[in-house]
N, C-alpha and C. Protein backbone atom coordinates (compact mmCIF):
# COMPACT_ATOMS: atom_id res chain seq x y z
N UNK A 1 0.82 -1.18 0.00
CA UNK A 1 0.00 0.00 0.00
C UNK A 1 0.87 1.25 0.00
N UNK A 2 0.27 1.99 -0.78
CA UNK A 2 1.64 3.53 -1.11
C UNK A 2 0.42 4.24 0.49
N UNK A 3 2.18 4.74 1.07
CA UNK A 3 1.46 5.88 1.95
C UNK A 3 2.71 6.73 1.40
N UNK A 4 2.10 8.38 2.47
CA UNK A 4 3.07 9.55 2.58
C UNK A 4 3.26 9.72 3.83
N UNK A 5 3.82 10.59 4.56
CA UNK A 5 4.02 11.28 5.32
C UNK A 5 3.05 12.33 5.58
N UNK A 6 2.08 12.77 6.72
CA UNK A 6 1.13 13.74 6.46
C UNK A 6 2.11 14.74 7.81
N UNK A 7 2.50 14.11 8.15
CA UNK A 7 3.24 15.26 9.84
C UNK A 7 4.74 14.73 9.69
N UNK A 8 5.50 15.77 9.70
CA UNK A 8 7.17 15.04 10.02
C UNK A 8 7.35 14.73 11.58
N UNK A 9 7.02 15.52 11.98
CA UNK A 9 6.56 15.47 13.88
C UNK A 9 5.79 14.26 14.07
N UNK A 10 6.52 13.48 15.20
CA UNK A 10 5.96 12.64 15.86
C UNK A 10 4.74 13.21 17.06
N UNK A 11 3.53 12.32 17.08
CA UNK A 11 2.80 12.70 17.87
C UNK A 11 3.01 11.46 18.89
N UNK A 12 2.45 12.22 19.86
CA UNK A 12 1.72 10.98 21.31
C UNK A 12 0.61 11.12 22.11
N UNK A 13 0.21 9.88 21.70
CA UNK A 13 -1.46 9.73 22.80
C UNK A 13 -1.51 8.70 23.62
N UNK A 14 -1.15 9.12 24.28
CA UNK A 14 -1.23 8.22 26.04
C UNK A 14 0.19 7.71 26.04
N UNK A 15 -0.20 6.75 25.77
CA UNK A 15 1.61 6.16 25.84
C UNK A 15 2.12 5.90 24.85
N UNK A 16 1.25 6.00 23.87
CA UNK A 16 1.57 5.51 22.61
C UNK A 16 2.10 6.66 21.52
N UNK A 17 3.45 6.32 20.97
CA UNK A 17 4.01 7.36 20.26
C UNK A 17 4.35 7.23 18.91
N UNK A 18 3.80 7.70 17.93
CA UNK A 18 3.95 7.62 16.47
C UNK A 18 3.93 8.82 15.26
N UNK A 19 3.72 8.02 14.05
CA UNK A 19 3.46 9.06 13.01
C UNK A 19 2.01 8.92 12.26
N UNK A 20 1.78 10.11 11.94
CA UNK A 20 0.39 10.18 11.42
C UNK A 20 0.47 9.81 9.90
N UNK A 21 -0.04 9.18 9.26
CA UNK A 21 0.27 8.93 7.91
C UNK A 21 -1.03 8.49 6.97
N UNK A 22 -1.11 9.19 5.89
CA UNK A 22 -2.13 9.35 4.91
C UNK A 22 -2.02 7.39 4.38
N UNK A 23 -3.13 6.72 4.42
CA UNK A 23 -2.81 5.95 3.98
C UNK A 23 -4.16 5.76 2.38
N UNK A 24 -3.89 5.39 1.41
CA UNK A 24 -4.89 4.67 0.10
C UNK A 24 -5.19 3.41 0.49
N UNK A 25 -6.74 3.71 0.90
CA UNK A 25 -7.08 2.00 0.80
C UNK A 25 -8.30 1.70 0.45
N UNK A 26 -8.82 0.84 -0.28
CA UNK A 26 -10.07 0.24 -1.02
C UNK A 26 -10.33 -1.12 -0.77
N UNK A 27 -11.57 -1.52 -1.55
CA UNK A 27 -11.72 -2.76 -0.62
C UNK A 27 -11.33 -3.58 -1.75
N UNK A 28 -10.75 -4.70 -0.79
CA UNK A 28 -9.86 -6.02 -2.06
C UNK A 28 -10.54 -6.74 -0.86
N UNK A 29 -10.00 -8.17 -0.94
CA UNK A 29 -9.89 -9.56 -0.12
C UNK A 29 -8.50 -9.49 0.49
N UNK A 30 -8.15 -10.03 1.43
CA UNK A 30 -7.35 -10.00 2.01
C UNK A 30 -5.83 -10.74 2.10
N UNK A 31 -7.00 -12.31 1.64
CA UNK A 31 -6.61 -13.73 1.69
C UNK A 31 -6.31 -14.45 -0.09
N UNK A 32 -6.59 -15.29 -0.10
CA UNK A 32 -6.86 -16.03 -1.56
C UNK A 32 -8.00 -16.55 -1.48
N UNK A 33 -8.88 -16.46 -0.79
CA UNK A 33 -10.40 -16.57 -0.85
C UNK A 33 -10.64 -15.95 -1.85
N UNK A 34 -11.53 -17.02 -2.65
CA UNK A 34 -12.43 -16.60 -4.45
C UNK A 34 -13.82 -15.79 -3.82
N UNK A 35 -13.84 -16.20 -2.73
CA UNK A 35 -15.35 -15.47 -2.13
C UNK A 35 -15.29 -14.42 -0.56
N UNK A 36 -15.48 -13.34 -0.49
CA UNK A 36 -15.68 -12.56 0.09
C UNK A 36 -17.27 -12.27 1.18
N UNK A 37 -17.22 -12.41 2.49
CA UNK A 37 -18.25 -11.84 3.04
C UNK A 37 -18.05 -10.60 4.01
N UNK A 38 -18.79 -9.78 3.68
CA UNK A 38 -18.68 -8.06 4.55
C UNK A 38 -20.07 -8.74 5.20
N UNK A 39 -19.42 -8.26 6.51
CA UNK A 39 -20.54 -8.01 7.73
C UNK A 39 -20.55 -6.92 8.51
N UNK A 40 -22.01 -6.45 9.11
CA UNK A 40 -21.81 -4.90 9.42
C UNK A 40 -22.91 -4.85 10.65
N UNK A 41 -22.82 -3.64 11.17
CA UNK A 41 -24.35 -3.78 12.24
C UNK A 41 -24.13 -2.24 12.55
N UNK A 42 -25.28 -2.18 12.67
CA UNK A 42 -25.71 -0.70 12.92
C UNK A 42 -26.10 -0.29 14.22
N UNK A 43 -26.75 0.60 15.30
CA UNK A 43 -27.09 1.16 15.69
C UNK A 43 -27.52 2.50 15.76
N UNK A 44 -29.35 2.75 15.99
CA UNK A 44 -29.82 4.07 16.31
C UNK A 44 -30.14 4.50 17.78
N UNK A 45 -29.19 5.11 18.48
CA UNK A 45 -29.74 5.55 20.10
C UNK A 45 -30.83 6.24 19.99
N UNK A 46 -31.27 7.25 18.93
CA UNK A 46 -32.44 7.54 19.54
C UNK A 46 -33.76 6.73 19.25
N UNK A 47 -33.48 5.81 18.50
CA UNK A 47 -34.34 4.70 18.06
C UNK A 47 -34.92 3.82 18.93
N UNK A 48 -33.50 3.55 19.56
CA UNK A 48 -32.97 1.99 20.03
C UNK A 48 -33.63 0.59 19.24
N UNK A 49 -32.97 1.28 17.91
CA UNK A 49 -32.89 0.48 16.69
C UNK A 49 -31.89 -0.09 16.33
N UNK A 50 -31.53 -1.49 16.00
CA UNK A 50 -29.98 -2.12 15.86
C UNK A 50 -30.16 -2.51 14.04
N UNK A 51 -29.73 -2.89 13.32
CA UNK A 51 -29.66 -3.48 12.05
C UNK A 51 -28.56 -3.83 11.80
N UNK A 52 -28.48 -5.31 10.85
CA UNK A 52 -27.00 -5.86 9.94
C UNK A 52 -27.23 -6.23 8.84
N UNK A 53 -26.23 -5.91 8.25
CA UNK A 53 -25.84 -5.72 6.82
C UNK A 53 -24.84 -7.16 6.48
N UNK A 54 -24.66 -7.79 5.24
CA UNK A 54 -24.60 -8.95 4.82
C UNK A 54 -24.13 -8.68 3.56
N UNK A 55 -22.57 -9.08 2.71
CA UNK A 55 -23.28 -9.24 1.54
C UNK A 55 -21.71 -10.51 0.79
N UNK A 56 -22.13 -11.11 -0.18
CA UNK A 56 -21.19 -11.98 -0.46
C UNK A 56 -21.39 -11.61 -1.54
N UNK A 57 -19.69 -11.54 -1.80
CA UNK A 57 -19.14 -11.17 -3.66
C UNK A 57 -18.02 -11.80 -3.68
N UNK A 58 -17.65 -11.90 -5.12
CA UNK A 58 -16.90 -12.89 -5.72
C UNK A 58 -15.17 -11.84 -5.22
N UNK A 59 -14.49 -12.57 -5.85
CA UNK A 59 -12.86 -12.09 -5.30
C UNK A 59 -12.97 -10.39 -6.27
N UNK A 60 -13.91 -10.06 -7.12
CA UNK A 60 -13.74 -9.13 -8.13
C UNK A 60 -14.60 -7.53 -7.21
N UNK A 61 -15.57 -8.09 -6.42
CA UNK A 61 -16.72 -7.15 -5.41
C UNK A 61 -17.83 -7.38 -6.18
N UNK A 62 -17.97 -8.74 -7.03
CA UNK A 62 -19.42 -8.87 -7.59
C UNK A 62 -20.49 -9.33 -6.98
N UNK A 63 -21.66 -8.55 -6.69
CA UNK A 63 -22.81 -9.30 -5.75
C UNK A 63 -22.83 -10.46 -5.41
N UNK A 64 -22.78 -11.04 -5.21
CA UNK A 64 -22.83 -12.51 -5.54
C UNK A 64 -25.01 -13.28 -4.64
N UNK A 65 -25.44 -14.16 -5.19
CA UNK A 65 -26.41 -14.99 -4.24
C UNK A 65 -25.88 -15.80 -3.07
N UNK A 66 -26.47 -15.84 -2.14
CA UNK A 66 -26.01 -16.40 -1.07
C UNK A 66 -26.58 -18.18 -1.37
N UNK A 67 -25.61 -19.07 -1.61
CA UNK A 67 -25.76 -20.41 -1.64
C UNK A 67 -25.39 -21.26 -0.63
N UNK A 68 -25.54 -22.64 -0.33
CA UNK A 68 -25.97 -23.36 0.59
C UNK A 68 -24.12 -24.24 -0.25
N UNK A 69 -23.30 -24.37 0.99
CA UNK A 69 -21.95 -25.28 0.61
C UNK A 69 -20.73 -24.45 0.53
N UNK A 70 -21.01 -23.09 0.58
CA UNK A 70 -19.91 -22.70 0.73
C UNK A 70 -18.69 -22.53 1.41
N UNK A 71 -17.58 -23.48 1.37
CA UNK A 71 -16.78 -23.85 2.72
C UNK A 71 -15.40 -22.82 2.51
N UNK A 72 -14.71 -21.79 1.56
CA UNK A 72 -14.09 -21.43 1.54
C UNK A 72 -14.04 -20.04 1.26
N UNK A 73 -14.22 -19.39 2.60
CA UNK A 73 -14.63 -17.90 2.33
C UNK A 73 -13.52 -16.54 3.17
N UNK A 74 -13.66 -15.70 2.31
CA UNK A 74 -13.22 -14.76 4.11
C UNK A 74 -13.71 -13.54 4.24
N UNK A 75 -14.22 -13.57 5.43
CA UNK A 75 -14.88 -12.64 5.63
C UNK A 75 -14.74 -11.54 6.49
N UNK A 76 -15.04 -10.47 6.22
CA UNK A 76 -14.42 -9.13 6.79
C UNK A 76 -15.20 -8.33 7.60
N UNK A 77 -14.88 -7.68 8.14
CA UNK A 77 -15.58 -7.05 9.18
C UNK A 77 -14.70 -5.60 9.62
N UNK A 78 -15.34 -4.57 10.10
CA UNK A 78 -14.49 -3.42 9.93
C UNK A 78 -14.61 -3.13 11.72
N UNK A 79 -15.17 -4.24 12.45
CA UNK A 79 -15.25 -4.27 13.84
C UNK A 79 -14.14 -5.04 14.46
N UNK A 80 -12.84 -4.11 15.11
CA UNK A 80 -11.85 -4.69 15.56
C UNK A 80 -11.97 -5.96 16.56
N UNK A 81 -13.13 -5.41 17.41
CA UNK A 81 -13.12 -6.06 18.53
C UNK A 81 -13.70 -7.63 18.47
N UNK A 82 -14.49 -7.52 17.34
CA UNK A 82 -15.20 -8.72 16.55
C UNK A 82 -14.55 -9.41 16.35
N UNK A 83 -13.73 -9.25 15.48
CA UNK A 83 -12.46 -10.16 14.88
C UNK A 83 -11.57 -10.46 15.61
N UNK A 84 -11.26 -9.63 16.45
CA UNK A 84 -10.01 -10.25 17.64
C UNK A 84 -10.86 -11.58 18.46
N UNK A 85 -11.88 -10.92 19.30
CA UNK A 85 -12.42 -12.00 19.56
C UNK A 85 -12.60 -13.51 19.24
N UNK A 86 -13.17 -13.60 17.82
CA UNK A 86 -13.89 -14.48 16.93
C UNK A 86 -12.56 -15.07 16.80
N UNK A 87 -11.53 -14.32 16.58
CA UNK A 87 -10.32 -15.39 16.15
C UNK A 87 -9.12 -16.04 17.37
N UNK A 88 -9.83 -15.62 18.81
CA UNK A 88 -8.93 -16.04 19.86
C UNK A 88 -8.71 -17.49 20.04
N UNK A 89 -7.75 -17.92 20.27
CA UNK A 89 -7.94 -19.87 20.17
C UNK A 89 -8.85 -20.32 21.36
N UNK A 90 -8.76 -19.58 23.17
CA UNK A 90 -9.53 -19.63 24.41
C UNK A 90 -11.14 -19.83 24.13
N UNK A 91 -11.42 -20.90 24.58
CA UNK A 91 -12.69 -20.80 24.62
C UNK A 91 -13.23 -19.72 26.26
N UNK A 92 -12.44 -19.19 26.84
CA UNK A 92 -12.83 -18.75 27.68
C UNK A 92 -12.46 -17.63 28.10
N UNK A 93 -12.12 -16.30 28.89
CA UNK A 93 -11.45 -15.53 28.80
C UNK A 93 -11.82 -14.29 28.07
N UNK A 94 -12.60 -14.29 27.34
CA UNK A 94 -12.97 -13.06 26.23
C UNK A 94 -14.90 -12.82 26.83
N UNK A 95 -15.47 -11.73 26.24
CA UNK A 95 -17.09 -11.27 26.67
C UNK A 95 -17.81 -11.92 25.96
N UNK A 96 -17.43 -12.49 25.16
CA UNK A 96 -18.44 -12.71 23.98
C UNK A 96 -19.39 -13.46 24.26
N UNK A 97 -19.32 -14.63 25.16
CA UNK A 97 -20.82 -15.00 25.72
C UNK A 97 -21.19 -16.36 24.22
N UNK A 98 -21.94 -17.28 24.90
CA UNK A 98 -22.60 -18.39 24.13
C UNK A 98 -22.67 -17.53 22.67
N UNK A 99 -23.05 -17.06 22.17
CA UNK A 99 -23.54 -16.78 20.72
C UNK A 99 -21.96 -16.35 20.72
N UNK A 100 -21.23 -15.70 20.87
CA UNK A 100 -20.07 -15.46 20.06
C UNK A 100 -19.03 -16.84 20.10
N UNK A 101 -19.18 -17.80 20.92
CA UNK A 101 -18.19 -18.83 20.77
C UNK A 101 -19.24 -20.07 19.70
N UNK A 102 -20.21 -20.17 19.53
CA UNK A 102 -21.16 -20.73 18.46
C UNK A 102 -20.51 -19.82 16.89
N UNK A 103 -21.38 -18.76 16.94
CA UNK A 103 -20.22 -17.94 15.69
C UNK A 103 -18.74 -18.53 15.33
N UNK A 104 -17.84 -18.33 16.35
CA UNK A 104 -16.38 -18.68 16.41
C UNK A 104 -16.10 -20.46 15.75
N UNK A 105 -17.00 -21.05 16.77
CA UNK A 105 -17.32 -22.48 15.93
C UNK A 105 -17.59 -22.83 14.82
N UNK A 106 -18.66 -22.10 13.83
CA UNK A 106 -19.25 -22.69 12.94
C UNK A 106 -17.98 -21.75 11.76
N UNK A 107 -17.74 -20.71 12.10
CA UNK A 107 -16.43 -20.46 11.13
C UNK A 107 -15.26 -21.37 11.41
N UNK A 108 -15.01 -21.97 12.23
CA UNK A 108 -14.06 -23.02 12.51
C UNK A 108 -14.52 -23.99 11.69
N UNK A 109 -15.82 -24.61 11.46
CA UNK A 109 -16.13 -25.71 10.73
C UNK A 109 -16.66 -25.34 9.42
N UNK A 110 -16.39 -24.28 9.11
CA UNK A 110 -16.50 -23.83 7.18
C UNK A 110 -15.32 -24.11 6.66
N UNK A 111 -14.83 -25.00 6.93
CA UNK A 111 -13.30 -25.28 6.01
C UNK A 111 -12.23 -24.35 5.91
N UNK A 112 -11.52 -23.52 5.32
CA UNK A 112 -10.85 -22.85 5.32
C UNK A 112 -11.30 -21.17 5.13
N UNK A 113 -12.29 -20.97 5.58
CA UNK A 113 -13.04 -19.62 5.84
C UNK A 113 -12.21 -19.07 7.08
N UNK A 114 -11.68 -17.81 6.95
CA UNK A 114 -11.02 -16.86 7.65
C UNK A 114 -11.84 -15.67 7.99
N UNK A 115 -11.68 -14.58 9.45
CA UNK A 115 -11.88 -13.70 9.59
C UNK A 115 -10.95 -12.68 9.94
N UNK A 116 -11.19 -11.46 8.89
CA UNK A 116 -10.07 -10.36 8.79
C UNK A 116 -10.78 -8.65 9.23
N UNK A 117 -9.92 -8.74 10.19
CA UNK A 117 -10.45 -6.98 10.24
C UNK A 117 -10.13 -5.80 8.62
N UNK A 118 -10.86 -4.98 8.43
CA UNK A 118 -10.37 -4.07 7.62
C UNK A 118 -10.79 -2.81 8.22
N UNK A 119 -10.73 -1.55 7.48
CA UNK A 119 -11.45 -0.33 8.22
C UNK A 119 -12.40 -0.21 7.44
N UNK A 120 -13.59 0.73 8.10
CA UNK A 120 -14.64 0.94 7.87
C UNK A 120 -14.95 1.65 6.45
N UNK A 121 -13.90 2.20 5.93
CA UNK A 121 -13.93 2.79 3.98
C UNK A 121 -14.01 1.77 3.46
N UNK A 122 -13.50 0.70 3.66
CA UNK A 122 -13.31 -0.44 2.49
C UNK A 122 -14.65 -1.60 3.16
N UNK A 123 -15.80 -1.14 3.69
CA UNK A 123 -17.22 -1.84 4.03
C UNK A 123 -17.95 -0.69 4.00
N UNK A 124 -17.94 -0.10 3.13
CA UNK A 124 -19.43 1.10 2.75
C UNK A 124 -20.70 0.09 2.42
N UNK A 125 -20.54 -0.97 1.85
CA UNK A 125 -21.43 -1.54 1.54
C UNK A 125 -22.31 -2.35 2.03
N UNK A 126 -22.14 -3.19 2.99
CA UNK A 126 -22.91 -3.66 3.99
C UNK A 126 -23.23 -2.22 5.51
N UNK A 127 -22.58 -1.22 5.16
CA UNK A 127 -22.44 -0.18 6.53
C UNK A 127 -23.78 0.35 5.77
N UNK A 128 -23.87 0.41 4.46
CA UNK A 128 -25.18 0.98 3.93
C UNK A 128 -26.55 0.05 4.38
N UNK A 129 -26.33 -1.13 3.94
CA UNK A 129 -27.35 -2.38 4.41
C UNK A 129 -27.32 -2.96 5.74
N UNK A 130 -26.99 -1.99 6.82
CA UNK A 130 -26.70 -2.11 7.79
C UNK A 130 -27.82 -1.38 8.64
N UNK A 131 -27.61 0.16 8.04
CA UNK A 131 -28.31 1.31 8.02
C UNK A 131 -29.71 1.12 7.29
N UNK A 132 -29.64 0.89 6.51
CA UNK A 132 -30.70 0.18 5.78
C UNK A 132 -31.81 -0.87 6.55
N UNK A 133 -31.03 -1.53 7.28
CA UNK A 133 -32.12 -2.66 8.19
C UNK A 133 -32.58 -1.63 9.58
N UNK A 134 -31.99 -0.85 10.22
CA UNK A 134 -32.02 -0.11 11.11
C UNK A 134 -33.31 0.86 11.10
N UNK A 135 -33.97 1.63 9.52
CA UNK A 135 -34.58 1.84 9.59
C UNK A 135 -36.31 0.85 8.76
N UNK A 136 -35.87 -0.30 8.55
CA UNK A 136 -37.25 -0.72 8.06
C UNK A 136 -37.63 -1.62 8.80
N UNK A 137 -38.77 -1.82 8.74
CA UNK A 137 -39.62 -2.90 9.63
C UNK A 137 -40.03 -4.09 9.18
N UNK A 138 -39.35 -4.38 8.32
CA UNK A 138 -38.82 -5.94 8.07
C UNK A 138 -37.75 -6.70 8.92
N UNK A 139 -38.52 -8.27 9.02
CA UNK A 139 -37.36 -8.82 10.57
C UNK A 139 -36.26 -8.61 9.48
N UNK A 140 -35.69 -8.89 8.34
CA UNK A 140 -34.85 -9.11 6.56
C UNK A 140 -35.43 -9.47 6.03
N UNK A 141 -34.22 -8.37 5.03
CA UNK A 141 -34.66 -8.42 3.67
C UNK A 141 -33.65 -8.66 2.93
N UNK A 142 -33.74 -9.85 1.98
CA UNK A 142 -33.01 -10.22 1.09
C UNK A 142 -33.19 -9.69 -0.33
N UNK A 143 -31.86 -9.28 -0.75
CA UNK A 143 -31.42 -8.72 -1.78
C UNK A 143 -30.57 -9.45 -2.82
N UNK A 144 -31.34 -9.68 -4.39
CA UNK A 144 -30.71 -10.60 -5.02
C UNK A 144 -29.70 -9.68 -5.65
N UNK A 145 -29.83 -8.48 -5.77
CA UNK A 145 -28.90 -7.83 -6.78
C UNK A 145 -29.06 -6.61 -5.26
N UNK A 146 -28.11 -5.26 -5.55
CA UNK A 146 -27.95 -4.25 -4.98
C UNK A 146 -29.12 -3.98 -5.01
N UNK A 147 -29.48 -2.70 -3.81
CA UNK A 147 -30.46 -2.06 -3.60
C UNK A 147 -30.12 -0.63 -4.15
N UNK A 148 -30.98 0.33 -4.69
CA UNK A 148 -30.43 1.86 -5.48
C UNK A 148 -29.59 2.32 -4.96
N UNK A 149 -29.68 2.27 -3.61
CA UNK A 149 -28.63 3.34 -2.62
C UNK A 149 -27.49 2.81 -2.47
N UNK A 150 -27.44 1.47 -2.85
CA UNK A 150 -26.15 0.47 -2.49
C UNK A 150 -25.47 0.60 -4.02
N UNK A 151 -25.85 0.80 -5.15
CA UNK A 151 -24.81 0.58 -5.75
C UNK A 151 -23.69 1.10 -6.25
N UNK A 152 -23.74 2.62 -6.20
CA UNK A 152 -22.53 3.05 -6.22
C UNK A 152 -21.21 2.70 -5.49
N UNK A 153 -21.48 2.47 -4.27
CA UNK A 153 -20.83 1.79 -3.29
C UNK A 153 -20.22 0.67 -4.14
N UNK A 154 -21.24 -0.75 -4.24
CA UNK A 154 -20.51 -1.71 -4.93
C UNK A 154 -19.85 -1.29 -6.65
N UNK A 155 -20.61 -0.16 -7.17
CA UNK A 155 -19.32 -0.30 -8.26
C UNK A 155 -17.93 -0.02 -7.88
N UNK A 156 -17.96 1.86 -7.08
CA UNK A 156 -16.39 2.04 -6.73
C UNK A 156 -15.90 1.25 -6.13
N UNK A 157 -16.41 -0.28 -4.91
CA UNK A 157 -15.41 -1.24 -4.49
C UNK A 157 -14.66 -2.25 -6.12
N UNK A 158 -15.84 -2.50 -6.91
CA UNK A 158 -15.38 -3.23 -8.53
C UNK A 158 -14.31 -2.53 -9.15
N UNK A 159 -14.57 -0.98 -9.12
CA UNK A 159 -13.41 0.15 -9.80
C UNK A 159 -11.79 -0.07 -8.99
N UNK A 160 -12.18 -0.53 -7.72
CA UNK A 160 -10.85 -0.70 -7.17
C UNK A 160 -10.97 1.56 -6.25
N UNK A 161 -11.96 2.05 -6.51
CA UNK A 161 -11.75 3.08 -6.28
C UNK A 161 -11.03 3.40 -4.48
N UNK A 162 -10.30 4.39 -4.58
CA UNK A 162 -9.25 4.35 -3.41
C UNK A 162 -9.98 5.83 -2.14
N UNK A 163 -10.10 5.28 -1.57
CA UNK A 163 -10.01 6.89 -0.38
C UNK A 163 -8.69 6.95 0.94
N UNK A 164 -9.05 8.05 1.10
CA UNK A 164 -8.01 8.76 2.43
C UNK A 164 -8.36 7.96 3.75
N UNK A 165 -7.17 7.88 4.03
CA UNK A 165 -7.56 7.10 5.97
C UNK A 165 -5.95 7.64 6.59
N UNK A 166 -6.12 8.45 7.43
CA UNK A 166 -5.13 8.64 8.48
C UNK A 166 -4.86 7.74 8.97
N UNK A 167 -3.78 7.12 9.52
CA UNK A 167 -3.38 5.50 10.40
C UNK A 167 -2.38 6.43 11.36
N UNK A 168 -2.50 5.67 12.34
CA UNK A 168 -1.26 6.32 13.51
C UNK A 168 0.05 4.96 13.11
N UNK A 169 1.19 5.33 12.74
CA UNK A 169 1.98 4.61 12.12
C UNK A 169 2.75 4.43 13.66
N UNK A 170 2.92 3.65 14.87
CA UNK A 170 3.39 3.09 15.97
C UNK A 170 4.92 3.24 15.74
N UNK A 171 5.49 4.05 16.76
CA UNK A 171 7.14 3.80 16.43
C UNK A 171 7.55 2.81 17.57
N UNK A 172 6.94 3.39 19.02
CA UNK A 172 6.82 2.91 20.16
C UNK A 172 6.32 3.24 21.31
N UNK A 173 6.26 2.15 22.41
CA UNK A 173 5.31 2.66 23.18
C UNK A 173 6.37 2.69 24.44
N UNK A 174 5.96 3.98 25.28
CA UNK A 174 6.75 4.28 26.64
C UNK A 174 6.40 3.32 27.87
């Protein structure tokens, strides 16, 4: 990934001391997985409305249908804490509670299906169908192709299109 330099000055926050740096990033796959799943979830406080977003595409960001056998996937998530979790070897020790070690399991038994953090630019697209479930009153709704509001999103991920993300580049910690 090409970065620059956005500060020659080192900054520090808390203990942690680094450089600020412009980074280009878009959404690819991570892995050699031919198949891709973005997962997302929403929240409205003044709602106290929750919604998740879902979507499987091919290694290219093509919609794809959700089929029954798929054992070799990887799937992304732009929720750090998700993925650290989900991928701890302890069955014990972490918050996640019965439903997150069931989750952790059944990706254990999809064959070579992986879970990868990314940041939240490179999952506009389920963050939309995320938002999307949050406000309708359907328990889901399945979508064979994009929804209007979703597809720009999925073309610029197809275009490879790139945006800005600041990263704190870690030199070291005190």
């Amino acid at each position: 990934m090409e970065t620059r330099r956005v500060f020659a000055k080192s900054i520090q926050l808390g203990s942690i001391q680094g450089n600020l740096v412009d980074r280009k990033i878009k959404w690819q796959r991570q892995t050699n997985s031919t198949i891709v799943l973005n997962v997302d979830g929403a929240f409205t406080g003044n709602h106290s409305t929750a919604g998740r977003g879902a979507v499987l595409r091919d290694h290219k960001g093509n919609w794809m249908e959700a089929t029954k056998g798929i054992l070799d996937m990887e799937i992304q998530s732009d929720s750090k804490e998700l993925t650290k979790c989900l991928n701890e070897n302890s069955r014990g020790g972490n918050n996640m509670g019965q439903l997150g070690i069931k989750c952790r399991d059944l990706i254990r038994k999809s064959g070579n299906s992986s879970l990868v953090h990314i940041f939240r630019e490179q999952n506009t697209v389920v963050d939309y169908l995320a938002k999307h479930g949050c406000n309708s009153r359907e328990i889901m709704t399945l979508f064979v192709s994009p929804p209007p509001g979703c597809i720009n999103f999925v073309y610029n991920d197809q275009l490879g299109a790139v945006c800005d993300r600041l990263i704190l580049e870690t030199l070291f910690c005190l």
